[in-house]
N, C-alpha and C. Protein backbone atom coordinates (compact mmCIF):
# COMPACT_ATOMS: atom_id res chain seq x y z
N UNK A 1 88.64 97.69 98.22
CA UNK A 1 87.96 98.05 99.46
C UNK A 1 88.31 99.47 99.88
N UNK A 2 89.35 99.69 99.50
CA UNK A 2 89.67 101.25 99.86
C UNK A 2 88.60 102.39 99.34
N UNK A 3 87.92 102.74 98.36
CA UNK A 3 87.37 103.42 97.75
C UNK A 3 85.88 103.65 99.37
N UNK A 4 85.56 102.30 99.00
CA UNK A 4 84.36 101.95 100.45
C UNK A 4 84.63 103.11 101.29
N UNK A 5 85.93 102.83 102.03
CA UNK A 5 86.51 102.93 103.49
C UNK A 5 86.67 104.44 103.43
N UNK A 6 86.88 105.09 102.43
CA UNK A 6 87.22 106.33 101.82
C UNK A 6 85.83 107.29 101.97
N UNK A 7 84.93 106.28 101.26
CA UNK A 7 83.74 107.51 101.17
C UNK A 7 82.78 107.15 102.74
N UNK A 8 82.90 105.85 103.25
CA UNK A 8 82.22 105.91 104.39
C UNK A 8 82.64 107.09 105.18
N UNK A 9 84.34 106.96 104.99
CA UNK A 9 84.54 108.45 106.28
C UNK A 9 84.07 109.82 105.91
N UNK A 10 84.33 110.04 104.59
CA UNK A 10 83.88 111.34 103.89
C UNK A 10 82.38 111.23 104.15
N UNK A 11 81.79 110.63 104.49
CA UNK A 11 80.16 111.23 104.50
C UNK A 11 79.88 110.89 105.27
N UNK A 12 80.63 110.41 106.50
CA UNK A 12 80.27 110.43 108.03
C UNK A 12 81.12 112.16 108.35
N UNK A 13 81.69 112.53 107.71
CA UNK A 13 82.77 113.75 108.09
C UNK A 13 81.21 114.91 107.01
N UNK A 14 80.99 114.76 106.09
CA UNK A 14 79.78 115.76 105.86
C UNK A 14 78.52 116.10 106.61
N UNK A 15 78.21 114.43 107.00
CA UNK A 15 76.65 114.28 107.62
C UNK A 15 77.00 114.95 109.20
N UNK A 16 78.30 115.16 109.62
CA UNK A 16 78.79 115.37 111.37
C UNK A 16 78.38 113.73 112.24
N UNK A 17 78.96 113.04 111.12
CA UNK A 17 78.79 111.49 112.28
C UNK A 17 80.24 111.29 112.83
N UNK A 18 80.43 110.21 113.56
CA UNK A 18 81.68 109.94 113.88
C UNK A 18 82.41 109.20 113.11
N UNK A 19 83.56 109.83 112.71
CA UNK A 19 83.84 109.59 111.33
C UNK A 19 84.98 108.48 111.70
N UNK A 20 85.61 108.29 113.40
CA UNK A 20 86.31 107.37 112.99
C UNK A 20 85.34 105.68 113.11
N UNK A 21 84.27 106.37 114.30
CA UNK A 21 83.40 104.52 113.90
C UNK A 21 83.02 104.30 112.70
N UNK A 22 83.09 104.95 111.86
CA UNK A 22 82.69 104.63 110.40
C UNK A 22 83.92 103.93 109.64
N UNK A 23 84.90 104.63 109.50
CA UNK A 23 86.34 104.35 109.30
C UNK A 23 86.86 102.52 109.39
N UNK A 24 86.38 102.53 111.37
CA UNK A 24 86.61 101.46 111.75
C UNK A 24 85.82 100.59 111.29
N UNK A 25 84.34 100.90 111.53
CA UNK A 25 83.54 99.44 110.98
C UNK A 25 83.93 98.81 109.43
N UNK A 26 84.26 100.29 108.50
CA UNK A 26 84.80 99.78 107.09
C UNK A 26 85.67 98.76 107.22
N UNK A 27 86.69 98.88 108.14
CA UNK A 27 88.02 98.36 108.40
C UNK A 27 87.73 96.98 108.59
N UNK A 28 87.01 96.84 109.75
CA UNK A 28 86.90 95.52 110.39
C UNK A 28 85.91 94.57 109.40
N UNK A 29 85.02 95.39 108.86
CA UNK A 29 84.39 94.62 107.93
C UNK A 29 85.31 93.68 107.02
N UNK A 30 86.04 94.45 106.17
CA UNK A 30 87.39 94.04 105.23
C UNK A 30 87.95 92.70 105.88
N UNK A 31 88.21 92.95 107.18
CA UNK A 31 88.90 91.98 108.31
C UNK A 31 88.48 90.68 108.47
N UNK A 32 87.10 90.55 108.85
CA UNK A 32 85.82 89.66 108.61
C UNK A 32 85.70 89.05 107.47
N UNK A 33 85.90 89.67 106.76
CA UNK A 33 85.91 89.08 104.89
C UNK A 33 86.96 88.44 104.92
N UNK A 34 88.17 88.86 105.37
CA UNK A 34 89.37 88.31 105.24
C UNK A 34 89.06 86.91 105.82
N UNK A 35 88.76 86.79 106.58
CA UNK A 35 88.63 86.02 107.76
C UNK A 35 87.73 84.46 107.08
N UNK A 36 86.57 85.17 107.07
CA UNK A 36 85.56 83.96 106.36
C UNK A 36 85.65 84.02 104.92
N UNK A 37 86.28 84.24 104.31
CA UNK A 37 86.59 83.83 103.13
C UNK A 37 86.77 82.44 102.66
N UNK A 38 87.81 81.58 103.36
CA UNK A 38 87.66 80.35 103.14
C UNK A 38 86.72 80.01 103.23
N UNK A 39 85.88 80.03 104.35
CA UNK A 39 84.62 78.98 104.97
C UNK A 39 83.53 79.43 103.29
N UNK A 40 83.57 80.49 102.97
CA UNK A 40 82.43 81.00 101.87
C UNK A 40 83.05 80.00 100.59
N UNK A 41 84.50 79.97 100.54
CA UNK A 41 84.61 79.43 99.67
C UNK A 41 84.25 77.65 99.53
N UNK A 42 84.49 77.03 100.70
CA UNK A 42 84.06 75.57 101.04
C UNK A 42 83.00 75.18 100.72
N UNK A 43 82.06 76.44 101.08
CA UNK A 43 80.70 75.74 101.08
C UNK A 43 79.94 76.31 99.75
N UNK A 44 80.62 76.93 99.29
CA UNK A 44 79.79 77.12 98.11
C UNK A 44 80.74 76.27 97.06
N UNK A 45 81.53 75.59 97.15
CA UNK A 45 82.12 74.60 96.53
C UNK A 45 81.65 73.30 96.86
């Protein structure tokens, strides 16, 4: 996931976006995954 989180900021930091909401949404996304991971795994089992 790092690679993601890496280039989201780098091309929110080229394009002049805000590079840390980009940063963060990478982040929290990861977080979320973390999160529902089990449940993805239940039900597709």
């Amino acid at each position: 996931a790092m690679p993601t989180m890496i280039m989201a900021a780098s091309f929110a930091d080229r394009f002049g976006l805000d590079v840390r909401a980009a940063a963060l949404t990478a982040a929290w996304s990861s977080v979320v995954f973390m999160l529902t991971l089990p449940l993805w795994i239940w039900f597709l089992h």
